[in-house]
C-alpha atoms as a PDB file:
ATOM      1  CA  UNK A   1      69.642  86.945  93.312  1.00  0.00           C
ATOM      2  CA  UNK A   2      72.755  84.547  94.121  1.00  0.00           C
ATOM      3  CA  UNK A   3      76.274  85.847  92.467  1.00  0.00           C
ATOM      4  CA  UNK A   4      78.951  84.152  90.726  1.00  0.00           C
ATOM      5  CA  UNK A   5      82.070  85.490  90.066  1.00  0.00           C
ATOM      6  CA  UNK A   6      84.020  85.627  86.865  1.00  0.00           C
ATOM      7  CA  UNK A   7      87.451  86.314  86.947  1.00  0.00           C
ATOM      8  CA  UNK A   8      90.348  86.570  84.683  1.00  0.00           C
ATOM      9  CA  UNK A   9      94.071  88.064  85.205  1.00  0.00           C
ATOM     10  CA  UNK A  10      96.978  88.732  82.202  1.00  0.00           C
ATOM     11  CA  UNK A  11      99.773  90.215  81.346  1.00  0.00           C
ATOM     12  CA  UNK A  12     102.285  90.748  78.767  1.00  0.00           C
ATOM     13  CA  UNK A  13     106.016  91.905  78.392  1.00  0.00           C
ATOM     14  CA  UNK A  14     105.302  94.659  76.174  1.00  0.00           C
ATOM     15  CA  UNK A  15     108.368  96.010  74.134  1.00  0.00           C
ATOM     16  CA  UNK A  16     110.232  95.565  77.499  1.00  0.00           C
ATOM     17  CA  UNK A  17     113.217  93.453  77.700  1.00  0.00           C
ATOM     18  CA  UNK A  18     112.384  92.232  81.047  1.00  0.00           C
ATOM     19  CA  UNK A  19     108.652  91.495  82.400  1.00  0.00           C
ATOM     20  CA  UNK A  20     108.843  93.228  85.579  1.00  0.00           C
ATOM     21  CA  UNK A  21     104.778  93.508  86.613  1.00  0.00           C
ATOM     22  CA  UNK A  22     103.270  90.561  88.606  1.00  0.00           C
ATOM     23  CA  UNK A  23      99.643  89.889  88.735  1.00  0.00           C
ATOM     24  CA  UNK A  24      97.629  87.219  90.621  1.00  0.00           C
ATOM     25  CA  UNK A  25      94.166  86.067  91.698  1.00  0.00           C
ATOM     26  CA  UNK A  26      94.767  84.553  95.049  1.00  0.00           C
ATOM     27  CA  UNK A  27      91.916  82.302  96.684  1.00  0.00           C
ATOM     28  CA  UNK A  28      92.301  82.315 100.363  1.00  0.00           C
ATOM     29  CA  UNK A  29      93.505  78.978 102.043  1.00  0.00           C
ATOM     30  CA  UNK A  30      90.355  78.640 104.751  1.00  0.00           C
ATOM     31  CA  UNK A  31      87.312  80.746 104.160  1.00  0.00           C
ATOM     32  CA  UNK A  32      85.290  80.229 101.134  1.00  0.00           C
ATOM     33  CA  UNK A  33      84.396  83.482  99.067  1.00  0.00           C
ATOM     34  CA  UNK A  34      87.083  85.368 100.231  1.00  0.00           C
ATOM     35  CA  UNK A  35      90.031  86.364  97.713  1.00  0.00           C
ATOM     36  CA  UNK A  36      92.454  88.496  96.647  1.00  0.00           C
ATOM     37  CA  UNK A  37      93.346  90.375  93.655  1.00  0.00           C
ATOM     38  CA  UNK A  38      96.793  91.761  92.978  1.00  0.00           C
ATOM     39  CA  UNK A  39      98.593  94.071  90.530  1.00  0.00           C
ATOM     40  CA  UNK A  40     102.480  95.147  91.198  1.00  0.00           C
ATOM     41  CA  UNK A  41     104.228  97.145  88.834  1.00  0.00           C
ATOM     42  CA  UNK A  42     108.030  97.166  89.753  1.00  0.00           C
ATOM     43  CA  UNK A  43     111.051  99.540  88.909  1.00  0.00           C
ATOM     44  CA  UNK A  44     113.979  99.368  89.849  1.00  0.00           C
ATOM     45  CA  UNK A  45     116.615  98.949  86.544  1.00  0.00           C
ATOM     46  CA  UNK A  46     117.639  95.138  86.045  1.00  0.00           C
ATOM     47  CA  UNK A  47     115.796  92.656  87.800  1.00  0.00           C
ATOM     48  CA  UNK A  48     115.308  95.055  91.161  1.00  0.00           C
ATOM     49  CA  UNK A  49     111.949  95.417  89.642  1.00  0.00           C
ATOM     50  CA  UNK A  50     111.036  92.381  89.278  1.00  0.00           C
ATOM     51  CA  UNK A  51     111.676  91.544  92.462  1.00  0.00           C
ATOM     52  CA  UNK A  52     110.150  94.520  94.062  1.00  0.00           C
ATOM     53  CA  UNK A  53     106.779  93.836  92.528  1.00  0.00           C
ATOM     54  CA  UNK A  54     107.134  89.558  93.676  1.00  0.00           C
ATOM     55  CA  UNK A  55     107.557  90.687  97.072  1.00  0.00           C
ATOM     56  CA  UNK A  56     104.427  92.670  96.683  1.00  0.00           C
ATOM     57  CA  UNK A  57     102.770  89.531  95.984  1.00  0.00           C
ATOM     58  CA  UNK A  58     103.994  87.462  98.315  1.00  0.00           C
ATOM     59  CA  UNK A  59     103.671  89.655 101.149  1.00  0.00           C
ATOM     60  CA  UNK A  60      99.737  89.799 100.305  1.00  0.00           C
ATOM     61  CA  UNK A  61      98.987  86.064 100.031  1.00  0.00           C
ATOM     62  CA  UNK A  62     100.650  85.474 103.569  1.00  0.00           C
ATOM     63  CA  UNK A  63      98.256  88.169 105.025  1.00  0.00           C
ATOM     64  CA  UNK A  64      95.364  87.000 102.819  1.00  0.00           C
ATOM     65  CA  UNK A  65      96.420  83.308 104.156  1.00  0.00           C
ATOM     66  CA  UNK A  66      96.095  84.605 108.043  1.00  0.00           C
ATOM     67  CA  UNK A  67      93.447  87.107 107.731  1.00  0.00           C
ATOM     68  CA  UNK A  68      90.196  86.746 109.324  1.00  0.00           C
ATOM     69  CA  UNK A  69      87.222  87.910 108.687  1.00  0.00           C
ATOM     70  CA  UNK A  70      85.353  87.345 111.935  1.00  0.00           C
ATOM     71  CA  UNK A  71      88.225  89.949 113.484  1.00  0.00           C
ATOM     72  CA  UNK A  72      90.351  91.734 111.038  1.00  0.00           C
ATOM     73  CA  UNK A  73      89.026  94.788 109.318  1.00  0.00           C
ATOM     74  CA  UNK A  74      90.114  94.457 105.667  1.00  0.00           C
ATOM     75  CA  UNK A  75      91.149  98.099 104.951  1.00  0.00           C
ATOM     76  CA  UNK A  76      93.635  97.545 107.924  1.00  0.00           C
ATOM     77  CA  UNK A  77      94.939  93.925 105.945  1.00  0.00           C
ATOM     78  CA  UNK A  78      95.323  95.528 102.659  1.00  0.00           C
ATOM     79  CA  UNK A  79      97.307  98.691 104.527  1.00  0.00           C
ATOM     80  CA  UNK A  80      99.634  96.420 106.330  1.00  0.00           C
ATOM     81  CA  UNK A  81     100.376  94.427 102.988  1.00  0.00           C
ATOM     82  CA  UNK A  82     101.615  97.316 101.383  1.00  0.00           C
ATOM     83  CA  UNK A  83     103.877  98.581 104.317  1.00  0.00           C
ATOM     84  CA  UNK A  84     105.231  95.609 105.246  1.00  0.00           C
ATOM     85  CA  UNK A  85     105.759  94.952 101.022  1.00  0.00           C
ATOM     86  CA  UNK A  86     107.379  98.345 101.799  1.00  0.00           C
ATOM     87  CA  UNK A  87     109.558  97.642 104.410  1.00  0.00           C
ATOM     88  CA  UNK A  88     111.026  94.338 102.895  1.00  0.00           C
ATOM     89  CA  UNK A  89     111.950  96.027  99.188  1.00  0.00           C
ATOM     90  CA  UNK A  90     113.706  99.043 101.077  1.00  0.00           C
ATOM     91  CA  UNK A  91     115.772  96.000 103.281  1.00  0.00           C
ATOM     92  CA  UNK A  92     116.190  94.346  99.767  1.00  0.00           C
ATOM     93  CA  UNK A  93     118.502  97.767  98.633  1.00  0.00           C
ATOM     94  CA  UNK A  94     121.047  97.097 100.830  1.00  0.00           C
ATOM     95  CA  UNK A  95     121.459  93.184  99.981  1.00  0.00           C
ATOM     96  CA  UNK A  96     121.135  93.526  96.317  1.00  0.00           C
ATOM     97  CA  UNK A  97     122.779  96.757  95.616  1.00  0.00           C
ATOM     98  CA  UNK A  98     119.551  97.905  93.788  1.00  0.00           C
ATOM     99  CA  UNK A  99     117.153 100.224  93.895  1.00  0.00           C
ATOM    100  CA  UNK A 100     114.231  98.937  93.859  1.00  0.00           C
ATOM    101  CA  UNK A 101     110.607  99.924  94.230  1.00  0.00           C
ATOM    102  CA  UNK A 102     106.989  98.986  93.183  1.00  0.00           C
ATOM    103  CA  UNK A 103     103.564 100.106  92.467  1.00  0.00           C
ATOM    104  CA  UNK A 104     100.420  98.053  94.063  1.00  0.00           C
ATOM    105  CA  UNK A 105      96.600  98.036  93.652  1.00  0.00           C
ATOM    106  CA  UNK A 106      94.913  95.523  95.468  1.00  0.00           C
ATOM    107  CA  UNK A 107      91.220  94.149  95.954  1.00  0.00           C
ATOM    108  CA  UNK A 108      89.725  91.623  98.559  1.00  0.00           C
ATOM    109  CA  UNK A 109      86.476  90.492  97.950  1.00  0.00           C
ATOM    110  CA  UNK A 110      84.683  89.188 100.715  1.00  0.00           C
ATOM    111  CA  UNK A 111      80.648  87.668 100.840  1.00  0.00           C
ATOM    112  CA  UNK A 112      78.988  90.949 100.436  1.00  0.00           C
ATOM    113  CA  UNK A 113      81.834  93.244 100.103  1.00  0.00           C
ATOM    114  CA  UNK A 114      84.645  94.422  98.208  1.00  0.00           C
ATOM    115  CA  UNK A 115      87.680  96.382  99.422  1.00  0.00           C
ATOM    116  CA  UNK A 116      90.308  97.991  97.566  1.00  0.00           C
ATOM    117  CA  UNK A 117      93.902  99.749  98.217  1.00  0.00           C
ATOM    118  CA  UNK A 118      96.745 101.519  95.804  1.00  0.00           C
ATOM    119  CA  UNK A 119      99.817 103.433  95.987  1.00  0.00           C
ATOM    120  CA  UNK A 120     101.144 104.489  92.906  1.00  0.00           C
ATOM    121  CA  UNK A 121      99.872 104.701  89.461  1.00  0.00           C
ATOM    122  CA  UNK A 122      98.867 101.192  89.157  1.00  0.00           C
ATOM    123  CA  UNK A 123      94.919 101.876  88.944  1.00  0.00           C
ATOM    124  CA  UNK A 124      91.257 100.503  90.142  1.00  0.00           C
ATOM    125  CA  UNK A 125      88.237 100.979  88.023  1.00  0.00           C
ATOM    126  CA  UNK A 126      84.318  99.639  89.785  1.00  0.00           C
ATOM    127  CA  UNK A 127      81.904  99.359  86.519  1.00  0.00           C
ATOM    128  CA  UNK A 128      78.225  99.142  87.219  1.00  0.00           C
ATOM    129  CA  UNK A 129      77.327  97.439  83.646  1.00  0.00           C
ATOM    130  CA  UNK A 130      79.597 100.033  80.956  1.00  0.00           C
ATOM    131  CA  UNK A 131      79.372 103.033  83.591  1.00  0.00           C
ATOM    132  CA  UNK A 132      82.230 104.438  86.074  1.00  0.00           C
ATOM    133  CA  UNK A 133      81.463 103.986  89.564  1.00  0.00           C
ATOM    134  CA  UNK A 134      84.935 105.119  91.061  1.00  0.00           C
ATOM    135  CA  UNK A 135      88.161 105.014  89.800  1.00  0.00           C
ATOM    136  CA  UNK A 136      91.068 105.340  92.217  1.00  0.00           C
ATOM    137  CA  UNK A 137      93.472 108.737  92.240  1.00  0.00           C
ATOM    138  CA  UNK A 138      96.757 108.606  91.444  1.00  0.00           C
ATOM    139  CA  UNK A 139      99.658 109.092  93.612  1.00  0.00           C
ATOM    140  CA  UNK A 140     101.476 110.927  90.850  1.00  0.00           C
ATOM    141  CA  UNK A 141     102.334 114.168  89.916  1.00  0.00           C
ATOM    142  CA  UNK A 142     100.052 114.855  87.118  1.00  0.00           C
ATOM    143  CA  UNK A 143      97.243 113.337  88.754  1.00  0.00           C
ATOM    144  CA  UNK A 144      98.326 116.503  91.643  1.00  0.00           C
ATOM    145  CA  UNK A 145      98.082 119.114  89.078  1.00  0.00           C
ATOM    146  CA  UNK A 146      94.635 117.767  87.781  1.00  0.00           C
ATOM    147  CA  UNK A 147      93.511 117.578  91.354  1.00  0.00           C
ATOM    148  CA  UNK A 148      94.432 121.622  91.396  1.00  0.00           C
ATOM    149  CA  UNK A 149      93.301 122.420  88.092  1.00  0.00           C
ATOM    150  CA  UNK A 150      96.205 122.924  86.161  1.00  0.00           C
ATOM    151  CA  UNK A 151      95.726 120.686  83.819  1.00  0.00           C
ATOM    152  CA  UNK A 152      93.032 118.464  82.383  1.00  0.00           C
ATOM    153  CA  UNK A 153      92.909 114.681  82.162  1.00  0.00           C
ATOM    154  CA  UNK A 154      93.634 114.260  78.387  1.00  0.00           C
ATOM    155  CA  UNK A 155      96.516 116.517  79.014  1.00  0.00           C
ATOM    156  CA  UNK A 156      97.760 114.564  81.445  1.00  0.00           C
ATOM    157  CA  UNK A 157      97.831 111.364  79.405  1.00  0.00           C
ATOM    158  CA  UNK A 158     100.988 113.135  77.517  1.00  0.00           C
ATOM    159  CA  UNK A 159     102.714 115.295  80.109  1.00  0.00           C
ATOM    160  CA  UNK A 160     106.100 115.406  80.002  1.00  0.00           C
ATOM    161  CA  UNK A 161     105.874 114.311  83.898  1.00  0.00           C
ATOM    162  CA  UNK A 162     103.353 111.782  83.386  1.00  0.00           C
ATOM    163  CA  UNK A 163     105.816 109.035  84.841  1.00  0.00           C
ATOM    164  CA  UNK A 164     106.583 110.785  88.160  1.00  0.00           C
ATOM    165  CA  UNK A 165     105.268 108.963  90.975  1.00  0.00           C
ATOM    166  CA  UNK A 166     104.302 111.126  94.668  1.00  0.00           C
ATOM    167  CA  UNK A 167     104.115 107.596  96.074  1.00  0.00           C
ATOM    168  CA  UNK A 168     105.526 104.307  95.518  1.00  0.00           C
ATOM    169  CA  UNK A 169     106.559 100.930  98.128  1.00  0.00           C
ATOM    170  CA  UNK A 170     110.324 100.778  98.604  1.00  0.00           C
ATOM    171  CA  UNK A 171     111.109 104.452  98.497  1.00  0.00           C
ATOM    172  CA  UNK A 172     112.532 106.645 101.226  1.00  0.00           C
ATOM    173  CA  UNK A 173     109.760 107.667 102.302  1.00  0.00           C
ATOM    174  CA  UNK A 174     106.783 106.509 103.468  1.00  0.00           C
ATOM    175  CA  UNK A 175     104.241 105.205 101.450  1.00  0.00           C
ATOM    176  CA  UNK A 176     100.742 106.809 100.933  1.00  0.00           C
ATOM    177  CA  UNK A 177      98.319 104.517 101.065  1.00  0.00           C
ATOM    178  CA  UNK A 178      94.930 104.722  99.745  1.00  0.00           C
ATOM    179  CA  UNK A 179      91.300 102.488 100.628  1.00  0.00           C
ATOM    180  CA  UNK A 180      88.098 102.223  99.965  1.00  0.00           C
ATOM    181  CA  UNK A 181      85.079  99.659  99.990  1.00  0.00           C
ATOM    182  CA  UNK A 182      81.540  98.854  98.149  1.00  0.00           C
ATOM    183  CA  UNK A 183      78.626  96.556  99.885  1.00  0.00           C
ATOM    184  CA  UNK A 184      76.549  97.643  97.462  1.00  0.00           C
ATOM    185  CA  UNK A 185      77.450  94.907  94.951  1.00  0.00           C
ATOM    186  CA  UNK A 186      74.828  93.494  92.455  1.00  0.00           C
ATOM    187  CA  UNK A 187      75.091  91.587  89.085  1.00  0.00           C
ATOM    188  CA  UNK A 188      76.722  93.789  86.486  1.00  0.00           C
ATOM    189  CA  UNK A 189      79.296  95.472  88.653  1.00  0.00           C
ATOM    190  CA  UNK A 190      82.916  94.355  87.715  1.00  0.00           C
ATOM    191  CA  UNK A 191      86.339  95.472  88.959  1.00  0.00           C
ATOM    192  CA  UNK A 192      89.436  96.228  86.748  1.00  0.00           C
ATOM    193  CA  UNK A 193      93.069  96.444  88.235  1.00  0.00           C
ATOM    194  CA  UNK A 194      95.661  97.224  86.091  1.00  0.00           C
ATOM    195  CA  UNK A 195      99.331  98.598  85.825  1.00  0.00           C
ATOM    196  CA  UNK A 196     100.018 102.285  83.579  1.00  0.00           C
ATOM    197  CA  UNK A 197     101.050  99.858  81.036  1.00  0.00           C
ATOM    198  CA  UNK A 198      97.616  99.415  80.232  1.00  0.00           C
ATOM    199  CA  UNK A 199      95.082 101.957  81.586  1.00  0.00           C
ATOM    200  CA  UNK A 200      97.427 104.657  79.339  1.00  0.00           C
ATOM    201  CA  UNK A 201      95.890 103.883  76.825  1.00  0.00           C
ATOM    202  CA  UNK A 202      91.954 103.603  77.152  1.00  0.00           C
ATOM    203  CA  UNK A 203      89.896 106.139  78.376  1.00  0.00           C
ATOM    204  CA  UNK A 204      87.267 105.238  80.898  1.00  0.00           C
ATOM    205  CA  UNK A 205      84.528 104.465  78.759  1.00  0.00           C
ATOM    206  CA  UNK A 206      85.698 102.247  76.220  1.00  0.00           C
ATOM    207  CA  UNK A 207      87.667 100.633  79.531  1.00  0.00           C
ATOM    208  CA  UNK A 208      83.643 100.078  80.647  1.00  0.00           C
ATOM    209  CA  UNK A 209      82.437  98.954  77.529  1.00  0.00           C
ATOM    210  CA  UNK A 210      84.746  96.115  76.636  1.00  0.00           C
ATOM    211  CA  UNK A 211      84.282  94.989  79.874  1.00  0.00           C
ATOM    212  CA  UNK A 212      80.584  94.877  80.200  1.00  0.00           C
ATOM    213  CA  UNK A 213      80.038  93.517  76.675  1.00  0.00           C
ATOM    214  CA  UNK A 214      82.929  90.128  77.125  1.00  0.00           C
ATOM    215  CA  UNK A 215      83.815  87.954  79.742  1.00  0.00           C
ATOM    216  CA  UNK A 216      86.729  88.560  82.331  1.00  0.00           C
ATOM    217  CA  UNK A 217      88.899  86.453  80.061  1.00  0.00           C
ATOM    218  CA  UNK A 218      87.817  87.857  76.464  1.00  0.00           C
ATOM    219  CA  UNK A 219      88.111  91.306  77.743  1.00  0.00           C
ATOM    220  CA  UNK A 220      91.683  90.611  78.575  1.00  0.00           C
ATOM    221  CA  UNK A 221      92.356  89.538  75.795  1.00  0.00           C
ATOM    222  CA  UNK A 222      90.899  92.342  73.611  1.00  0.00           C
ATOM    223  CA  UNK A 223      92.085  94.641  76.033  1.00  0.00           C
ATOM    224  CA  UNK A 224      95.997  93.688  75.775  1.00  0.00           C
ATOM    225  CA  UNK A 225      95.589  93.227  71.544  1.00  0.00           C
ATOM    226  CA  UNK A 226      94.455  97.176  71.641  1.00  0.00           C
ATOM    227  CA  UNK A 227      97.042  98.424  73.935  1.00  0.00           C
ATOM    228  CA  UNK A 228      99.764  96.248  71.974  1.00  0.00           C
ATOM    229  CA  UNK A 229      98.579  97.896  68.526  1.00  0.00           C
ATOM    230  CA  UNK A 230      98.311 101.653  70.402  1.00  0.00           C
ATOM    231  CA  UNK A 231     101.784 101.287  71.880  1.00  0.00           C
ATOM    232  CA  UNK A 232     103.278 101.081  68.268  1.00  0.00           C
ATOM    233  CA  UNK A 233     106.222  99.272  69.113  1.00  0.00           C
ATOM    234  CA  UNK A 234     106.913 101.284  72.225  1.00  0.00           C
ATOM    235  CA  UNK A 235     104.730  99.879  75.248  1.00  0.00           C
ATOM    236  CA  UNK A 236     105.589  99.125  78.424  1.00  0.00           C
ATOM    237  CA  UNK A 237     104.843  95.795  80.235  1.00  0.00           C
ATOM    238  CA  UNK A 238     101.267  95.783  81.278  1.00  0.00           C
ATOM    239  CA  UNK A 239      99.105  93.772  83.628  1.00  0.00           C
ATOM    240  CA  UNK A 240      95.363  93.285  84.376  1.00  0.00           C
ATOM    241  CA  UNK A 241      92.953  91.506  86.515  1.00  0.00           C
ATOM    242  CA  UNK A 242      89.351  91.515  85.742  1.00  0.00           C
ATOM    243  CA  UNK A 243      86.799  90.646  88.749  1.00  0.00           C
ATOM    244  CA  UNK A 244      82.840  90.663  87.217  1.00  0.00           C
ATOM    245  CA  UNK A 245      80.133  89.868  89.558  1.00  0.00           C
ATOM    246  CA  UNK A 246      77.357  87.996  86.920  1.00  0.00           C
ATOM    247  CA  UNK A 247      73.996  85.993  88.265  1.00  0.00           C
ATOM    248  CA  UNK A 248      74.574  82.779  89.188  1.00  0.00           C
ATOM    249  CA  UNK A 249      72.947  79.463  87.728  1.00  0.00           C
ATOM    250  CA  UNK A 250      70.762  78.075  89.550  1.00  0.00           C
ATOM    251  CA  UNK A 251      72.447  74.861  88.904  1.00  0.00           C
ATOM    252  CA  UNK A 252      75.809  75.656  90.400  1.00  0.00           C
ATOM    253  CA  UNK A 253      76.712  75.924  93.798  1.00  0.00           C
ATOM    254  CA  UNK A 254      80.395  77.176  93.642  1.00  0.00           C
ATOM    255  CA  UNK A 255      82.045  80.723  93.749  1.00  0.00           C
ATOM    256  CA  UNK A 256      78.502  82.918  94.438  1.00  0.00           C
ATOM    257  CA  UNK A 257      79.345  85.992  96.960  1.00  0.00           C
END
């Protein structure tokens, strides 16, 4: 069975003053089927945010734009993306008297194969229909103390640490840098990437079930109303892209992976 792809990324402010997330579907400029996905979340005070999390995105469409397929292994692409995003915010300090720094989650689909990166908070979620797959681990504090059993998920949701990152691109130090990869894609399966602003406040099966049961573009939409009405006048600015993989039409001859 042939697959089409339907995609769909969104954002809002939030009860922010300033939208500092950036989110973008990015087709790349030679090789049909290949794309990438992109969620920033940037901090920073002012608009050192802001332009942390552009930089994020910029950096990844001029690697998407030179990567090849044939000769590039994608984990590697995604990796350098984020360290050379990295690299540029931390030179950005010293220019702009800021401090900047971002959050990224990234996925490249390929014909036949998805791959995925994050450092930070800003999350990955692979639904098979409404079911969890994989969901990608934090690089936060909390997320550390559920790793070690100190704490459970729900708890975590309200931690007084919640918003301490281990991880994050423009920091001192290095940034951690996590992969991973699926060629074992069928009809049904659809990615979410998403900033804190959003995943806070669904848990991972209603995430699934909204998604499964609307397009990429309706579940956006539902899925930024909900979060809007949960933050009760206190949310942060969120951002999502939605990748589904549904059977394609016989009649169409476009966007099939």
């Amino acid at each position: 069975m042939s697959i089409a792809l339907d995609a769909c990324a969104a954002q809002h402010q939030g009860d922010r003053k300033e939208q500092q997330d950036r989110v973008a579907i990015l087709p790349h400029a030679r090789l049909r089927g290949v794309a990438l996905a992109v969620v920033a979340d940037g901090m920073g005070g002012h608009t050192g945010g802001a332009l942390a999390a552009e930089q994020v995105v910029h950096t990844a469409k001029t690697n998407l734009d030179q990567f090849s397929s044939s000769d590039e292994v994608p984990q590697r692409m995604l990796e350098n993306s984020m360290r050379e995003a990295h690299t540029m915010i931390k030179a950005s300090r010293f220019m702009n008297e800021m401090d900047p720094h971002s959050t990224a989650v990234m996925l490249l689909l390929q014909p036949g194969k998805i791959t995925w990166g994050h450092c930070g908070d800003s999350r990955l979620y692979h639904f098979r229909g409404n079911g969890l797959v994989a969901r990608s681990v934090d690089h936060s504090y909390v997320e550390y103390l559920v790793s070690i059993g100190k704490i459970t998920e729900g708890q975590a949701l309200t931690h007084p640490n919640r918003n301490v990152l281990l991880a994050s691109l423009g920091g001192q130090d290095d940034p951690k840098v996590s992969v991973s990869e699926t060629i074992d894609l069928v009809a049904g399966d659809s990615f979410v990437l998403c900033s804190d602003g959003l995943w806070a406040y669904f848990e991972d099966n209603e995430l699934g079930e909204l998604v499964a049961n609307n397009s990429a573009r309706k579940a956006c939409e539902i899925l930024i109303d909900k979060a809007r009405r949960r933050a009760k006048g206190g949310g942060d600015n969120l951002s999502l892209a939605i990748v589904k993989l549904v059977p394609a039409l016989p009649s169409k001859g476009t966007g099939r992976v």
